[in-house]
N, C-alpha and C. Protein backbone atom coordinates (compact mmCIF):
# COMPACT_ATOMS: atom_id res chain seq x y z
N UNK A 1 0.84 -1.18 0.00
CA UNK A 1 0.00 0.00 0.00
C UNK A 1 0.89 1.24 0.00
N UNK A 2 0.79 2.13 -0.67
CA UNK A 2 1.37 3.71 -1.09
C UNK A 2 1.11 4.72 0.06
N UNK A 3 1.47 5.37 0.30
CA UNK A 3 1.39 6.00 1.32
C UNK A 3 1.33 7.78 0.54
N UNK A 4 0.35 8.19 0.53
CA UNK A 4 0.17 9.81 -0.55
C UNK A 4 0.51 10.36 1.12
N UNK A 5 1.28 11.41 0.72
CA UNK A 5 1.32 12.61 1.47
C UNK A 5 0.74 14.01 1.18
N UNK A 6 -0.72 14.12 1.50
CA UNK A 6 -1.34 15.23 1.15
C UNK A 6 -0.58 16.74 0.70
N UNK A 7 0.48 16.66 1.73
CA UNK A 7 1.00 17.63 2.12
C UNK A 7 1.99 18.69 0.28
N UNK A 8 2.06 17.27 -0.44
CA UNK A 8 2.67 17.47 -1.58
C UNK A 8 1.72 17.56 -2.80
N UNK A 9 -0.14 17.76 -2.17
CA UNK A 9 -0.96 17.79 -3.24
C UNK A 9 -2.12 18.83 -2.79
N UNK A 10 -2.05 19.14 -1.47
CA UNK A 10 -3.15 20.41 -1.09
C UNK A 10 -2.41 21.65 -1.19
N UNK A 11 -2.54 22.21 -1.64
CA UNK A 11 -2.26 23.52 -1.44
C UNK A 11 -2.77 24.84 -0.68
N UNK A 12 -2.46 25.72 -0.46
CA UNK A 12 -3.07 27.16 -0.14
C UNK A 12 -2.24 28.31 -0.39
N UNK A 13 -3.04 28.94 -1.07
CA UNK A 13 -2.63 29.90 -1.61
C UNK A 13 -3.59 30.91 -1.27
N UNK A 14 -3.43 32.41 -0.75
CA UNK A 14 -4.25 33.72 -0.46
C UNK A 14 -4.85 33.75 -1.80
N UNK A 15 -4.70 34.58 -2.86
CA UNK A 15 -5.14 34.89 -4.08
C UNK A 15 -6.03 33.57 -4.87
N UNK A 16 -6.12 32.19 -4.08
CA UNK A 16 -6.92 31.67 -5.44
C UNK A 16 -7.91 30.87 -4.55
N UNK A 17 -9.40 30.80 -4.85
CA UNK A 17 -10.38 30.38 -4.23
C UNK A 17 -10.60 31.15 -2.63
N UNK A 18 -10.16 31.77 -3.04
CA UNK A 18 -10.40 33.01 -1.36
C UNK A 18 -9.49 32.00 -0.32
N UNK A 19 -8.71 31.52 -0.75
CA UNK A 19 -7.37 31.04 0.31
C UNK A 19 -7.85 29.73 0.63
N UNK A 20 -8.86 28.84 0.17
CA UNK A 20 -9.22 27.53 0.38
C UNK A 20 -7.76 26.64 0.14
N UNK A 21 -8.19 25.35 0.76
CA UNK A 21 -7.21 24.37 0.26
C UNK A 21 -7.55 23.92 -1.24
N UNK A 22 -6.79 23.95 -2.22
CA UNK A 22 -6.65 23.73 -3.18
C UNK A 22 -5.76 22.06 -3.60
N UNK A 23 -6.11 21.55 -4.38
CA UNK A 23 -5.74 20.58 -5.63
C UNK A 23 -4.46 20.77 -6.20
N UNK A 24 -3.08 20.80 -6.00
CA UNK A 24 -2.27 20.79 -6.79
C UNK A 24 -1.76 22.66 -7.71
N UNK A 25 -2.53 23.77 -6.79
CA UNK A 25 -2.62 24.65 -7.63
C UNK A 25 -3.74 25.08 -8.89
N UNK A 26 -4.65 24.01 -8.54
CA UNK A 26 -5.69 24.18 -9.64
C UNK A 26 -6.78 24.95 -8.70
N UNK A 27 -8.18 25.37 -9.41
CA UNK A 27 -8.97 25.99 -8.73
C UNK A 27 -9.80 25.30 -8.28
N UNK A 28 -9.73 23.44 -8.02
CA UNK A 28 -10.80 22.66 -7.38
C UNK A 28 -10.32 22.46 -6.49
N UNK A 29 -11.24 23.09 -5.09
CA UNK A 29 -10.84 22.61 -3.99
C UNK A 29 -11.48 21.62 -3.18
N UNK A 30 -10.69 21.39 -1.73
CA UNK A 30 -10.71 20.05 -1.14
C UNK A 30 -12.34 19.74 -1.07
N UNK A 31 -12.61 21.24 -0.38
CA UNK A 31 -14.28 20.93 -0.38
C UNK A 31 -15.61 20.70 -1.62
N UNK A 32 -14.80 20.99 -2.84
CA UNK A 32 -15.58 20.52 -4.28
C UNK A 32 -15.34 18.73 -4.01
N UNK A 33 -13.82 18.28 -4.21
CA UNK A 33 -14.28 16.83 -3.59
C UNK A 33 -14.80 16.38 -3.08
N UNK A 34 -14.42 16.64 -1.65
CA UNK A 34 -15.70 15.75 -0.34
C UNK A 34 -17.11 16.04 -0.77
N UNK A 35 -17.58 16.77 -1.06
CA UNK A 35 -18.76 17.36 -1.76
C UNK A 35 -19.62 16.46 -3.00
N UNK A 36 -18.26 16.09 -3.92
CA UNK A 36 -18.72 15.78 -4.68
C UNK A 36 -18.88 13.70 -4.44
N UNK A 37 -18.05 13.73 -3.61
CA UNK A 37 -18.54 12.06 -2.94
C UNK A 37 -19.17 11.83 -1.87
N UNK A 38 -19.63 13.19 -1.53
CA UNK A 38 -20.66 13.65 -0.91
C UNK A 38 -22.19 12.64 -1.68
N UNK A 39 -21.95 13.56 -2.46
CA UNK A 39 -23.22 13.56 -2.72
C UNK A 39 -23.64 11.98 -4.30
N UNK A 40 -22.39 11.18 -3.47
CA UNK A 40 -22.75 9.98 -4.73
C UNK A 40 -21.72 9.47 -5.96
N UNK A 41 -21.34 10.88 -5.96
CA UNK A 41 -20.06 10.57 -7.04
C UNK A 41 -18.70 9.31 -6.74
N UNK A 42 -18.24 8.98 -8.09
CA UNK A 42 -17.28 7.56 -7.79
C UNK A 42 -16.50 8.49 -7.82
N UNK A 43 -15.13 7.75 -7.59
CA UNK A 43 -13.61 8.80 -8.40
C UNK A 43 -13.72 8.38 -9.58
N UNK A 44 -13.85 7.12 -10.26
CA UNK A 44 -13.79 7.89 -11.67
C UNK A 44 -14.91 8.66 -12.28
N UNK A 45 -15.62 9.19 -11.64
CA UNK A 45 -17.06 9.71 -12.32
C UNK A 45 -16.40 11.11 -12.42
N UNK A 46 -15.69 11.31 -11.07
CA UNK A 46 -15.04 12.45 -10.56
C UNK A 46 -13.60 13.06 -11.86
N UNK A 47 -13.05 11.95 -11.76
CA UNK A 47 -12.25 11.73 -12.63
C UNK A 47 -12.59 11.93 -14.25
N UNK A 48 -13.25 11.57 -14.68
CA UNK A 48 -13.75 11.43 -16.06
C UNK A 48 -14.21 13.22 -16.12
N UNK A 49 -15.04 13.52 -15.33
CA UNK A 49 -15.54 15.12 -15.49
C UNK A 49 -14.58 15.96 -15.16
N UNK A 50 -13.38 15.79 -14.71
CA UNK A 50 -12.39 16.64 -14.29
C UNK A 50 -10.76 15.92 -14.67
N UNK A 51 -10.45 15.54 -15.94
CA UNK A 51 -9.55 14.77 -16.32
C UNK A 51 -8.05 15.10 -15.43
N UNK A 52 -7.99 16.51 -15.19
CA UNK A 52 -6.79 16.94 -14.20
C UNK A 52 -6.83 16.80 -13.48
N UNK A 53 -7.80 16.07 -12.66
CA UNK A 53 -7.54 15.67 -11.37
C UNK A 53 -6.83 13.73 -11.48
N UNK A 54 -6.44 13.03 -10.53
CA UNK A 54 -6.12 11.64 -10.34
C UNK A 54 -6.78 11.08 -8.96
N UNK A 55 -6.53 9.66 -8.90
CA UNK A 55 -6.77 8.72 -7.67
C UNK A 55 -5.96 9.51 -6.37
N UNK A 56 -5.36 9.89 -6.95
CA UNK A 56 -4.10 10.21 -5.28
C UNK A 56 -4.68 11.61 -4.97
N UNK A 57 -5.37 12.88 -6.11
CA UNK A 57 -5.85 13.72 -5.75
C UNK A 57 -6.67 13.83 -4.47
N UNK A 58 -7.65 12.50 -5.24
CA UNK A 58 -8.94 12.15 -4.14
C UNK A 58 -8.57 11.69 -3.14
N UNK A 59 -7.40 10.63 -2.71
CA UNK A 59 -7.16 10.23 -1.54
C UNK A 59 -6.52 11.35 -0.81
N UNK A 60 -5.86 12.43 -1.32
CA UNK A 60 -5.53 13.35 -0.59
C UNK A 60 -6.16 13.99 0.62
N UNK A 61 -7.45 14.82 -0.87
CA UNK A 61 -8.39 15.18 0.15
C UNK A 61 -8.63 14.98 1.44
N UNK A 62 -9.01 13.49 1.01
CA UNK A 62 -9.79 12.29 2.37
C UNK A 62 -8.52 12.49 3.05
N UNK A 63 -7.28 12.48 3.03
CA UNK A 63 -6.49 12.64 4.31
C UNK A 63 -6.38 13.79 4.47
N UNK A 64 -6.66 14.96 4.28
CA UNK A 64 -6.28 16.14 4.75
C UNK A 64 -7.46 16.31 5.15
N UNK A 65 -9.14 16.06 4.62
CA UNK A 65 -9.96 16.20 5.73
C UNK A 65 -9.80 15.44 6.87
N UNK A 66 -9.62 14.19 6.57
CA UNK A 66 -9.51 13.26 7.87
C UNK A 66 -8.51 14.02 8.86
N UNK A 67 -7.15 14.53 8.74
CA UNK A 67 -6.14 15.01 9.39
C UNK A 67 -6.55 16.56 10.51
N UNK A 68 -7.49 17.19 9.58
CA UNK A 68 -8.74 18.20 9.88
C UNK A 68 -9.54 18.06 11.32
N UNK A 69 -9.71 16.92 10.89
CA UNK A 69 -10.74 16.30 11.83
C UNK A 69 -10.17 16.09 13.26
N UNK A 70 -8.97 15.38 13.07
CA UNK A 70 -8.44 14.89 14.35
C UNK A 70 -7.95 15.64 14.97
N UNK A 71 -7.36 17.02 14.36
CA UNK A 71 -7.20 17.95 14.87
C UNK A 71 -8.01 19.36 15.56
N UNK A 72 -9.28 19.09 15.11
CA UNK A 72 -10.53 19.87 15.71
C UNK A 72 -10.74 19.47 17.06
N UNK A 73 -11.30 20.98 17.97
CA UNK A 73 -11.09 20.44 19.61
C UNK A 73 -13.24 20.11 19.43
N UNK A 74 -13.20 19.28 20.53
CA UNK A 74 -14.66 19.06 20.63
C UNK A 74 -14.89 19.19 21.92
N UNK A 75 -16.14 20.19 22.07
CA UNK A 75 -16.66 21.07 22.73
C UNK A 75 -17.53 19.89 23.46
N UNK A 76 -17.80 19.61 25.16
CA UNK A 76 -18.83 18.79 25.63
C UNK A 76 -20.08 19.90 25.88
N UNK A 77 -21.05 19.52 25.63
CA UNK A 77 -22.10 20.34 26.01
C UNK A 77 -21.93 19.91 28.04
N UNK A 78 -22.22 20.82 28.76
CA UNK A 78 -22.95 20.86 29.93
C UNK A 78 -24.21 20.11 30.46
């Protein structure tokens, strides 16, 4: 198993998508992915409609949201 390091495929940049995490420098960001397998999409469906993107794009994502996640503090309600 491959081991993607997001870190060499998300980007951020101030000037593009209002400073979102970005794709490699392109203007699809992390949250157009999760979004879009959100709501049903395969990777190659993903893939096929967005030929510049790849497999490792998408697994990126999923680890940089996942990485997101674990790093968010959670609040106990009272």
């Amino acid at each position: 198993m491959t081991t993607i390091d997001y870190h060499d495929i998300i980007t951020i940049e101030p000037g593009k998508r209002s400073g979102k995490p970005c794709i490699r420098g392109l203007r699809i960001t992390v949250y157009d992915v999760l979004d879009w397998l959100a709501e049903g999409m395969s990777r190659d469906e993903i893939i096929d409609d967005f030929p510049e993107l790849n497999a490792d794009d998408i697994t990126a994502c999923l680890l940089f949201a996942a990485d997101r996640e674990r790093r968010s503090i959670t609040i106990k309600a009272l």
